[in-house]
Protein backbone atom coordinates (compact mmCIF):
# COMPACT_ATOMS: atom_id res chain seq x y z
CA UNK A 1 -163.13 -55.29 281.52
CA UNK A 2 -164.51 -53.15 278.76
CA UNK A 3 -166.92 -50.09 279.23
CA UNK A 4 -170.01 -51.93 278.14
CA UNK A 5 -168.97 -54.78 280.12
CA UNK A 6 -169.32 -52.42 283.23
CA UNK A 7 -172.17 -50.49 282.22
CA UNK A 8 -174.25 -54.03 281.78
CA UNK A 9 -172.91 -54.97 285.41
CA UNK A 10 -174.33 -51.68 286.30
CA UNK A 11 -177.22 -52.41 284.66
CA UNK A 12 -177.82 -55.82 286.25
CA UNK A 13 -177.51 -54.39 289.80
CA UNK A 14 -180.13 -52.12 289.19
CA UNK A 15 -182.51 -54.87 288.36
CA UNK A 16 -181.30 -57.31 290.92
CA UNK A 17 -182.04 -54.52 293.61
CA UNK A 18 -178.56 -53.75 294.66
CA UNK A 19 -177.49 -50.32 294.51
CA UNK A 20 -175.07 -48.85 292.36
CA UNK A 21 -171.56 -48.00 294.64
CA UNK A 22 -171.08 -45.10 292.61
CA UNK A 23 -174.52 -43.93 293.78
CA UNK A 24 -173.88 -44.91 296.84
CA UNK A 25 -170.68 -42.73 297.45
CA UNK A 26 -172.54 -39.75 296.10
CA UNK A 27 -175.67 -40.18 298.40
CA UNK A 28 -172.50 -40.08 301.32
CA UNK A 29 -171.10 -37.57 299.91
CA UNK A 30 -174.30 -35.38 300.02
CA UNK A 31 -175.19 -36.34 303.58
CA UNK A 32 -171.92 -34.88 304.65
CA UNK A 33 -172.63 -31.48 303.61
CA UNK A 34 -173.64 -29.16 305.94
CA UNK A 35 -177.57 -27.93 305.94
CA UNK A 36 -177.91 -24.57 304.30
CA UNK A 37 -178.75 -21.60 306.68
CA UNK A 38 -180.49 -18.38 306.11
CA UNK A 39 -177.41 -17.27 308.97
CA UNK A 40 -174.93 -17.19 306.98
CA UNK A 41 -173.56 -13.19 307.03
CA UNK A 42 -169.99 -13.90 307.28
CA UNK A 43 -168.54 -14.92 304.13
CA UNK A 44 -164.93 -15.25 302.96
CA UNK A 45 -164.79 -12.72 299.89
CA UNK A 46 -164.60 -14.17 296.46
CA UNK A 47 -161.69 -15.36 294.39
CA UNK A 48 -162.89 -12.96 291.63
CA UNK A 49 -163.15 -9.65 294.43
CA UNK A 50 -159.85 -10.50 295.99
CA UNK A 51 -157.56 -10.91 292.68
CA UNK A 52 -157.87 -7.42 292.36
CA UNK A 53 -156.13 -6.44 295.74
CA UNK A 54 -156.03 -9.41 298.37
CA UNK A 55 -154.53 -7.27 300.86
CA UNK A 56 -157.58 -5.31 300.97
CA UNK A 57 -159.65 -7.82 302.59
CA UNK A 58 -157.15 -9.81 305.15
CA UNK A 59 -155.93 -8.33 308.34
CA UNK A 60 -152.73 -6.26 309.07
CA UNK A 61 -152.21 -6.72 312.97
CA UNK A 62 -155.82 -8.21 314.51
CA UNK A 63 -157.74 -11.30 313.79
CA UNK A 64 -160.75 -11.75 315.21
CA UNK A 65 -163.33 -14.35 314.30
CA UNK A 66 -162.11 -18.15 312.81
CA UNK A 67 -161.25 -17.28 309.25
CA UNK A 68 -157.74 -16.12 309.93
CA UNK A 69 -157.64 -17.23 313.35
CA UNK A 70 -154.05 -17.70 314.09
CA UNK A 71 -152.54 -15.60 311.75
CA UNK A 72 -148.47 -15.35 311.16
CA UNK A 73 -148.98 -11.35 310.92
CA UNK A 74 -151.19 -10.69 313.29
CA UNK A 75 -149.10 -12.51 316.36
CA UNK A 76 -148.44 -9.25 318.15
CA UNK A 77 -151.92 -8.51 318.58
CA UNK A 78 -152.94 -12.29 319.54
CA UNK A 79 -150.46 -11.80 322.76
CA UNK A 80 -152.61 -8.85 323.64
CA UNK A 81 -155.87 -10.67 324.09
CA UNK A 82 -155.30 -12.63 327.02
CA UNK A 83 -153.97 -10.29 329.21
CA UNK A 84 -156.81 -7.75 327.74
CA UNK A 85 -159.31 -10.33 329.41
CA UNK A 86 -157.39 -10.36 332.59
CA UNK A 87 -157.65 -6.72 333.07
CA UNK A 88 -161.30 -6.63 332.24
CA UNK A 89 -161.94 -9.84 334.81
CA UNK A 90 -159.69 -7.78 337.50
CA UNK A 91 -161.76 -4.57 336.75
CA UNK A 92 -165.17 -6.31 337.22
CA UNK A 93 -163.07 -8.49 340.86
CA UNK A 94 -163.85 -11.78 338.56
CA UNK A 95 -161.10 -14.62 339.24
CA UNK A 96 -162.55 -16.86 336.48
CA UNK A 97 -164.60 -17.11 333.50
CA UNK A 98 -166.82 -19.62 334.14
CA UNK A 99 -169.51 -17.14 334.51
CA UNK A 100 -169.57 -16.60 330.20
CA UNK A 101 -169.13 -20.29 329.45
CA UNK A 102 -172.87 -21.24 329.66
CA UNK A 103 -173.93 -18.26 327.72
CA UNK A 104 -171.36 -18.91 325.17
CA UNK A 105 -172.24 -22.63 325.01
CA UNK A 106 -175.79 -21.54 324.37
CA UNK A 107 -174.95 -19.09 321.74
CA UNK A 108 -172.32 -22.00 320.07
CA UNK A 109 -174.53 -23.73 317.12
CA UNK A 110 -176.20 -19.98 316.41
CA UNK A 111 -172.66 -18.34 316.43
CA UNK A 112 -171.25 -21.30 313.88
CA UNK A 113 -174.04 -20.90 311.36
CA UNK A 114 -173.26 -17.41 310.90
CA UNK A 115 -170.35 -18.48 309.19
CA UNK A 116 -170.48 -19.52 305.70
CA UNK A 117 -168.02 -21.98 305.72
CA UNK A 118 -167.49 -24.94 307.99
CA UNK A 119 -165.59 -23.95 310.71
CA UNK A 120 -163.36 -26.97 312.06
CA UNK A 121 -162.08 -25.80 315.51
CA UNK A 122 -163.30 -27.70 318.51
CA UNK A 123 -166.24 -26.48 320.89
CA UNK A 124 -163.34 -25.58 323.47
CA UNK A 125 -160.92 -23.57 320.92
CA UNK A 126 -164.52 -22.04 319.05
CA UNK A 127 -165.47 -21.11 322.63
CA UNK A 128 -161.71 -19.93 323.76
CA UNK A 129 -162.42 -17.75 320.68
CA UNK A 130 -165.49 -16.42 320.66
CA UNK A 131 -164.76 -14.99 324.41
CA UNK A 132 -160.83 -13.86 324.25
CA UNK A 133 -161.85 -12.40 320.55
CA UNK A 134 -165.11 -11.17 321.83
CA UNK A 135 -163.72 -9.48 324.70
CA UNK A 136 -160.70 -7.71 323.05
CA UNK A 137 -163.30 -6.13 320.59
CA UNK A 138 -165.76 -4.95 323.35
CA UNK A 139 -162.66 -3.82 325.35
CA UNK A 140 -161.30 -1.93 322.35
CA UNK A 141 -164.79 -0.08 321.11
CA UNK A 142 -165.11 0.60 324.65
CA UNK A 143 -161.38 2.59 325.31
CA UNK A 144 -162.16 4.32 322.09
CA UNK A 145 -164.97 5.63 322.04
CA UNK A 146 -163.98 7.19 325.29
CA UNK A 147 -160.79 8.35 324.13
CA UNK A 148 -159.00 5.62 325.50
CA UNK A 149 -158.08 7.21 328.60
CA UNK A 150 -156.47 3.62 329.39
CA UNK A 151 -155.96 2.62 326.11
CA UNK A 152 -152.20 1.12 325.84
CA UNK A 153 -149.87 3.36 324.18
CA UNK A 154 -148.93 0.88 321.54
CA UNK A 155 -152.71 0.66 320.55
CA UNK A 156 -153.18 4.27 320.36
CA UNK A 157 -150.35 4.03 317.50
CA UNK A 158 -151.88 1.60 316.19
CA UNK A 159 -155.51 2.62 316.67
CA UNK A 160 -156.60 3.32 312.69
CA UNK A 161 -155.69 -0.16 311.82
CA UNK A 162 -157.14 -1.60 314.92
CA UNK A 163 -160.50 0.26 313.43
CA UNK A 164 -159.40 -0.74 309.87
CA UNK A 165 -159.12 -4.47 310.62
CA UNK A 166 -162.79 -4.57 312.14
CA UNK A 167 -164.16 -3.56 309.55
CA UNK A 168 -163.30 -6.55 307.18
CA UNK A 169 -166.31 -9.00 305.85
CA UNK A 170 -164.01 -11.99 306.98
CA UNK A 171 -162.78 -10.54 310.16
CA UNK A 172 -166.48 -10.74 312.17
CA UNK A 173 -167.84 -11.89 315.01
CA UNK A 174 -171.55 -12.14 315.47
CA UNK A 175 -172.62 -8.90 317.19
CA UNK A 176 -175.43 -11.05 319.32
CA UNK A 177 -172.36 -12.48 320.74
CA UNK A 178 -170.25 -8.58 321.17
CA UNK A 179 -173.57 -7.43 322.34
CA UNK A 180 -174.13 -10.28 324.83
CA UNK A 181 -170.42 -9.85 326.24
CA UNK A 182 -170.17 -5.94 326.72
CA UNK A 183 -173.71 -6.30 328.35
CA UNK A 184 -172.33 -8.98 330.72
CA UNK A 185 -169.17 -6.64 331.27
CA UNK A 186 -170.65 -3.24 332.00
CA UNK A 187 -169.90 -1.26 334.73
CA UNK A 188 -172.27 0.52 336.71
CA UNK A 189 -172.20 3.52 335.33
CA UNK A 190 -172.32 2.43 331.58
CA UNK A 191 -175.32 2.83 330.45
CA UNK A 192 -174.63 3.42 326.52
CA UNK A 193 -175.55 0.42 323.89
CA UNK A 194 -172.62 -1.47 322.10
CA UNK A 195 -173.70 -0.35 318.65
CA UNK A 196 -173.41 3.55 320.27
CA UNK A 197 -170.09 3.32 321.38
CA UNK A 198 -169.01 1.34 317.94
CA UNK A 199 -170.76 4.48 315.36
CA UNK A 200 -168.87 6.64 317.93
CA UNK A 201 -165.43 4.63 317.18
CA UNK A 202 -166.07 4.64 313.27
CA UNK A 203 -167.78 8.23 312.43
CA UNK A 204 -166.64 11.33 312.98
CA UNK A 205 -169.79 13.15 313.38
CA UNK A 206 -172.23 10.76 314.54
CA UNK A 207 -175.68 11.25 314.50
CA UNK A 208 -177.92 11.05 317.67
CA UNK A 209 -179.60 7.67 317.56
CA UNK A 210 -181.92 8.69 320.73
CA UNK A 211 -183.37 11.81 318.11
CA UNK A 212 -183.68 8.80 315.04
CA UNK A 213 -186.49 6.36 316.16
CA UNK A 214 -186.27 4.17 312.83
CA UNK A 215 -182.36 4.19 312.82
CA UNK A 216 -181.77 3.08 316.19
CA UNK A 217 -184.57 0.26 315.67
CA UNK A 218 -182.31 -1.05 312.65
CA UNK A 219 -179.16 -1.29 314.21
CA UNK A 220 -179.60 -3.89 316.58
CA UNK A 221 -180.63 -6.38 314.11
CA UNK A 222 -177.15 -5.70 312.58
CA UNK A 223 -175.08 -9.55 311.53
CA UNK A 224 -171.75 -7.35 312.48
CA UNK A 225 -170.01 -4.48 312.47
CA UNK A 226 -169.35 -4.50 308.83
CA UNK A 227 -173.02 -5.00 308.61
CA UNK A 228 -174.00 -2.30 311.62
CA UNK A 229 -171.84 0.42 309.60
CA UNK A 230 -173.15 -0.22 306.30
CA UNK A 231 -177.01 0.15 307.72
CA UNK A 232 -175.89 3.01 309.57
CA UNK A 233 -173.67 4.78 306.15
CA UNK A 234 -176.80 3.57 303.98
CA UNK A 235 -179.68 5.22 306.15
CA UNK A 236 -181.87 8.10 305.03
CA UNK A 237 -180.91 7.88 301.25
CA UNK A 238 -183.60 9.30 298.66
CA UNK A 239 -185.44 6.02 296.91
CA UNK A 240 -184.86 5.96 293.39
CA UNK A 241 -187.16 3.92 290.46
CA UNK A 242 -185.61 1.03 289.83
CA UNK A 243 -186.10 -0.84 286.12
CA UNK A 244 -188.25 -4.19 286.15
CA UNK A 245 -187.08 -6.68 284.34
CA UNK A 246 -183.91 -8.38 282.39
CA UNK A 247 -184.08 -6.12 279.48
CA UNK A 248 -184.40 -3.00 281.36
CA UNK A 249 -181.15 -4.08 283.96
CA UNK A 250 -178.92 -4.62 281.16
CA UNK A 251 -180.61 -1.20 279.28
CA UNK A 252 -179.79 0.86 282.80
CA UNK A 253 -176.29 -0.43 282.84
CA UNK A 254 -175.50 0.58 279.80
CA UNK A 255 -176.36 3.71 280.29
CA UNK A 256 -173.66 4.48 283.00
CA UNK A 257 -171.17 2.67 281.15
CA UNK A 258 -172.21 5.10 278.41
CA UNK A 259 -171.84 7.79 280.81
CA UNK A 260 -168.49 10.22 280.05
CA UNK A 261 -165.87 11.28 282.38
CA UNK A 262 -165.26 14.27 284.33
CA UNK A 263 -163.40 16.03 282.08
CA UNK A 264 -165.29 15.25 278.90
CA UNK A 265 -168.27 15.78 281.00
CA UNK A 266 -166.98 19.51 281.67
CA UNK A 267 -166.17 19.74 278.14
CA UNK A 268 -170.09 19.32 276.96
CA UNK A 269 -171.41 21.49 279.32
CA UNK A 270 -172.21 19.94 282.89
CA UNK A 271 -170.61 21.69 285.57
CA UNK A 272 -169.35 19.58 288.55
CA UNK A 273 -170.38 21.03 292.18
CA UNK A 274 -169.49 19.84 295.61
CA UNK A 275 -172.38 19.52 297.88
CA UNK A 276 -171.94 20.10 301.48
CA UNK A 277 -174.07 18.66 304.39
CA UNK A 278 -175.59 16.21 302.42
CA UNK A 279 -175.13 12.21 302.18
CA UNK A 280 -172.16 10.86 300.48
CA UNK A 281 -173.85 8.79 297.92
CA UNK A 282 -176.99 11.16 297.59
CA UNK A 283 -175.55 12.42 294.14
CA UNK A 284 -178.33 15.11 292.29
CA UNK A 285 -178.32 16.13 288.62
CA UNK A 286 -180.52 19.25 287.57
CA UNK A 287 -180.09 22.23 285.21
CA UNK A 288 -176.63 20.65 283.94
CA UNK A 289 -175.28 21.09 287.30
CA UNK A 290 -173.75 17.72 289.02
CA UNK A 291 -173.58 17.63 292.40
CA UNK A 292 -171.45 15.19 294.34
CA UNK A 293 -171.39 14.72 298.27
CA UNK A 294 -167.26 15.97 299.54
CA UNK A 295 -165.21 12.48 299.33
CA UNK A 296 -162.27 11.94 301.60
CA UNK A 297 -159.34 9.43 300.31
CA UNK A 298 -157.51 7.78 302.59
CA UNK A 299 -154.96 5.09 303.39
CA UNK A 300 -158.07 3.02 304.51
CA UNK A 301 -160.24 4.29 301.99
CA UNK A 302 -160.12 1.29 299.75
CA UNK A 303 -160.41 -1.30 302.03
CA UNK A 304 -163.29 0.17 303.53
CA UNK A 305 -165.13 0.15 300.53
CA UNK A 306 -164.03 -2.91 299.13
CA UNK A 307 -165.45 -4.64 302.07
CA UNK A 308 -168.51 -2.99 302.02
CA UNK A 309 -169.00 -4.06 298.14
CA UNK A 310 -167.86 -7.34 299.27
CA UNK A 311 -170.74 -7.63 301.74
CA UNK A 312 -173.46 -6.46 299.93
CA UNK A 313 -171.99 -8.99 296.32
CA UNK A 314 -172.07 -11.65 299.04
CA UNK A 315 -175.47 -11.53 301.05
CA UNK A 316 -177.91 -13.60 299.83
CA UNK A 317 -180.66 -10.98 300.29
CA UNK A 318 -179.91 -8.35 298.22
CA UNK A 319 -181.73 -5.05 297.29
CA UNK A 320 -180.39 -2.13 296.43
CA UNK A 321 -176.46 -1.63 296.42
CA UNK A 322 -175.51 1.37 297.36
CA UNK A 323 -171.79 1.31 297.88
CA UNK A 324 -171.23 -1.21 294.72
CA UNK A 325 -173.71 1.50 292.76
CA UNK A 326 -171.70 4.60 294.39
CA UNK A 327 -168.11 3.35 293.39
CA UNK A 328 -169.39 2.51 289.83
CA UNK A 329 -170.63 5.78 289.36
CA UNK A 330 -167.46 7.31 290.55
CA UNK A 331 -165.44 4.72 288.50
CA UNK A 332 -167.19 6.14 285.59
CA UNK A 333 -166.57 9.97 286.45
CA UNK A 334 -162.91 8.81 286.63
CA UNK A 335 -160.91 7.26 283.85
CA UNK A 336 -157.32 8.80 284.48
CA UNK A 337 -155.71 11.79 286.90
CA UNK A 338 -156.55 14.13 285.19
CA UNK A 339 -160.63 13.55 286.29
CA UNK A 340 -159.41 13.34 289.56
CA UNK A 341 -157.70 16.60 289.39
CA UNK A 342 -160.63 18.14 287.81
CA UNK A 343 -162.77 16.67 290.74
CA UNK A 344 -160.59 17.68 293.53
CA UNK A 345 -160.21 21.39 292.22
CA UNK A 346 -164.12 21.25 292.28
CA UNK A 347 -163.65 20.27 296.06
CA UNK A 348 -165.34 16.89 295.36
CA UNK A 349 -162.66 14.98 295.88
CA UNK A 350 -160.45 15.76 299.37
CA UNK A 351 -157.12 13.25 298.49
CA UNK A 352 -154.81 12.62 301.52
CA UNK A 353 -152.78 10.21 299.62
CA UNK A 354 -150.98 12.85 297.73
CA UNK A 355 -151.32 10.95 294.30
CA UNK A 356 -154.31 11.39 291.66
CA UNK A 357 -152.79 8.58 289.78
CA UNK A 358 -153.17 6.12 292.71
CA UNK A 359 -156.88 7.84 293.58
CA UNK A 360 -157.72 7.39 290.13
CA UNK A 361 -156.19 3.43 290.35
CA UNK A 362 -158.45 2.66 293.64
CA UNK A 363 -161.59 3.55 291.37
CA UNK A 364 -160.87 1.61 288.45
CA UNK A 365 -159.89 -1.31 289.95
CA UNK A 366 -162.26 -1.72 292.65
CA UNK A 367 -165.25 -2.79 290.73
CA UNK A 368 -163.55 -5.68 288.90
CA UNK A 369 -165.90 -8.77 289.70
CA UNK A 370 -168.90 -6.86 290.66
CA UNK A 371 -172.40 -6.97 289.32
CA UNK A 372 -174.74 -4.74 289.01
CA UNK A 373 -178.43 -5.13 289.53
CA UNK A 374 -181.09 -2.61 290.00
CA UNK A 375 -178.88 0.56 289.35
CA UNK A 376 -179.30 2.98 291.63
CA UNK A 377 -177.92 5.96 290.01
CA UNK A 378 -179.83 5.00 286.30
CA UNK A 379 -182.41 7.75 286.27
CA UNK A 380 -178.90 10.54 287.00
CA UNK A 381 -176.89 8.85 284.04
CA UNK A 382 -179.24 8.30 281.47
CA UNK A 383 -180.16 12.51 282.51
CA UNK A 384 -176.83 13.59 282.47
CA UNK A 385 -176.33 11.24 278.94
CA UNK A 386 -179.38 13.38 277.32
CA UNK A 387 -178.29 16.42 278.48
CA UNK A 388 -174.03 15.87 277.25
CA UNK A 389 -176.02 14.81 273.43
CA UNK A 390 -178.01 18.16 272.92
CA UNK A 391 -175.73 19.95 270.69
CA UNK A 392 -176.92 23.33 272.20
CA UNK A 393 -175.54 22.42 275.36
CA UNK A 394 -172.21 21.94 273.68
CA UNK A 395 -172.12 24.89 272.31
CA UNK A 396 -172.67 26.80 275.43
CA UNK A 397 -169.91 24.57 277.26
CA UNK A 398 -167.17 25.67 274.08
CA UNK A 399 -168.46 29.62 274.60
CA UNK A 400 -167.87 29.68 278.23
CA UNK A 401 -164.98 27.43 277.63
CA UNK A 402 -163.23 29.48 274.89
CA UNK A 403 -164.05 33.50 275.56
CA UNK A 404 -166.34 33.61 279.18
CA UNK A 405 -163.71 31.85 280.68
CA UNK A 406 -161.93 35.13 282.58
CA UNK A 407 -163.14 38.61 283.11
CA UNK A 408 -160.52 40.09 280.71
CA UNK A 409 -162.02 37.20 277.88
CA UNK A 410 -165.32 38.29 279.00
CA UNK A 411 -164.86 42.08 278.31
CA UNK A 412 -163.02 41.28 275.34
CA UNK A 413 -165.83 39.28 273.69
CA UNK A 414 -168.36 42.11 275.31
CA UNK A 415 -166.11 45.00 273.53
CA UNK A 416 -166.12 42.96 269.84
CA UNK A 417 -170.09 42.39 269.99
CA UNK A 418 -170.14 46.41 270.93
CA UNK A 419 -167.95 46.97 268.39
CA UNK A 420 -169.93 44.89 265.97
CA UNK A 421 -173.29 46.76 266.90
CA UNK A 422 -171.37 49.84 266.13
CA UNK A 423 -170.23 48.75 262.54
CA UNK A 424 -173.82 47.65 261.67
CA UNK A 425 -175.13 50.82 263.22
CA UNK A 426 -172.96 53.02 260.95
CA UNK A 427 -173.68 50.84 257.96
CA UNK A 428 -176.74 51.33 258.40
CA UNK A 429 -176.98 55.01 258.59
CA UNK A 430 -174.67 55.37 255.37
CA UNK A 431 -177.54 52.77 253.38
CA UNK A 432 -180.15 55.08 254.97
CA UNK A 433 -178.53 58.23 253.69
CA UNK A 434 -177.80 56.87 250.55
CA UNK A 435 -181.26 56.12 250.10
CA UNK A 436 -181.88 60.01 251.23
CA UNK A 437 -179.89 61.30 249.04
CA UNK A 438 -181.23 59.23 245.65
């Protein structure tokens, strides 16, 4: 049958009333897509983030949550779970768990939704999940922020990728469902929230949430813990101006792609500082002087971060960007080793992986696939770009450079301008005299 043939048939169903089957299996088709949520918070990362380094975002030993439920590599950890549960339902003299199943069943629909993907297990192996997953994490947060006094030995070896692995955006379970089980599993004398004991497992100094009224408000309306850490590593930043409008974005970004490295930077005149005490990404520009927040590489560094990016490229409310904004600053302060030798002589940069080449790697690669919107950094590079184009200022940078760079340079340049006042002194006198004398 020939084309037109069909599309007259086509046509002659749509007058005769009967629907088109091609319509027909769309209109299906449609109706078998899931509703959209405004719950979604747990995404799988992008094909365009993970190209860059896959391994980044996908657990080494624990899986928690459905994406990579059942994971090859993470076996050793999935035996762990169960009997985890059974100590905690010995601990608390339980003999079963039918005490979590209606709360879990209640929680079910909510907990799905959070996902933004269809998840396909069963209500018994989502449920089996959501409590032997849920339990491990409480269990773990709980033996670590305390030091672990009964922590297993092999998890205490293991500990920084235990922490590692909970931090990825696909690795999640809802905290209203961590919160609800460490609640339902306190002791007596536990008295501490769930997102306390978690900031104490993931920061070394951590601040005192009962002292910070507004921060510890936040926190509980946390997605996760990727989300929980990000509010709590974002808090307390400056606000910064951000441009209005399509013309201004793409203006502001290319002013930081404009913006020169560290060692070209040093070359026109800025001088690089480390600031201590002070937020990592609250970076300051004044007077020529850069100052950049201490920044400690290391073996989980990258992951961290990518995650974090990941999160914020993925949510579908998004304001500012700190962490995407923060590495692309960085990323432009580094093109090569040697900026990241400059930086960590400055004490900017702390590197624990031994290799400025691989530090220097990590920064360029990790903002492949992002975008940036509302800049926050636009106001410092577009300064620090005026101040690098004011040939003055590149003159002083080639004088200190070239002869103040060393006290002997210095009193050798300080000896030939005495010298030189001495010459012109003495010619002087000799015109003077001459003069006298005629």
């Amino acid at each position: 049958m020939s084309n037109h043939q069909s599309n007259q048939d086509a046509r002659n169903d749509d007058q005769s009333g009967t629907q088109d089957h091609a319509a027909i299996y769309i209109e299906d088709l449609l109706r078998e897509m899931p509703p959209t949520s405004p719950e979604h918070s747990i995404f799988r990362v992008s094909h365009v983030l993970r190209e860059a380094n896959e391994k980044a975002y996908e657990p080494e030993i624990l899986a928690v949550g459905p994406y990579h439920h059942g994971s090859d590599r993470c076996k050793f950890m999935e035996e762990q779970k169960r009997p985890c549960l059974q100590r905690l339902l010995k601990r608390r003299d339980e003999e079963s768990v039918h005490r979590y199943m209606p709360i879990l069943r209640e929680m079910e629909q909510r907990a799905r939704d959070c996902y933004a993907e269809t998840i396909h297990l069963s209500q018994n192996e989502f449920l089996a999940m959501m409590l032997i997953d849920g339990c491990f994490v409480v269990e773990l947060l709980r033996e670590c922020s305390m030091n672990g006094p009964h922590m297993e030995a092999d998890w205490i070896r293991i500990l920084s990728s235990l922490l590692r692995d909970l931090m990825l955006l696909e690795n999640q379970l809802p905290l209203f469902v961590l919160n609800k089980l460490y609640d339902m599993t306190k002791c007596p004398n536990e008295h501490r929230k769930l997102i306390d004991i978690a900031i104490r497992c993931f920061c070394d100094r951590p601040v005192d949430l009962d002292r910070n009224a507004t921060l510890h408000n936040m926190l509980p309306d946390s997605k996760h813990l990727l989300h929980l850490m990000h509010t709590y590593w974002t808090f307390g930043l400056p606000p910064a101006r951000q441009p209005e409008g399509s013309t201004a974005r793409t203006e502001a970004q290319k002013e930081v792609r404009s913006m020169l490295p560290a060692t070209e930077l040093r070359e026109a005149g800025v001088r690089l500082r480390a600031a201590h005490g002070r937020h990592l990404m609250d970076i300051k520009f004044k007077n020529g002087i850069l100052e950049i927040p201490v920044f400690t590489v290391e073996d989980s560094t990258e992951s961290l971060f990518r995650n974090l990016i990941a999160y914020e490229q993925h949510r579908q409310c998004r304001d500012i960007s700190y962490m995407t904004d923060y590495m692309s600053f960085m990323d432009c302060l580094i093109n090569s080793s040697k900026d990241v030798k400059l930086l960590r002589r400055r004490g900017i940069i702390v590197n624990y992986l031994g290799d400025d080449e691989g530090v220097a790697q990590m920064f360029n690669e990790i903002g492949h696939g992002v975008t940036l919107t509302n800049f926050y950094y636009v106001e410092i590079s577009r300064n620090v770009n005026e101040y690098c184009n004011k040939k003055r200022n590149l003159w002083m940078a080639k004088l200190r450079r070239e002869y103040l760079h060393s006290p002997w340079a210095f009193l050798s340049v300080l000896a030939a301008i005495v010298l030189l006042l001495l010459t012109a002194t003495q010619t002087a006198f000799a015109v003077l005299s001459y003069k006298k004398q005629s």
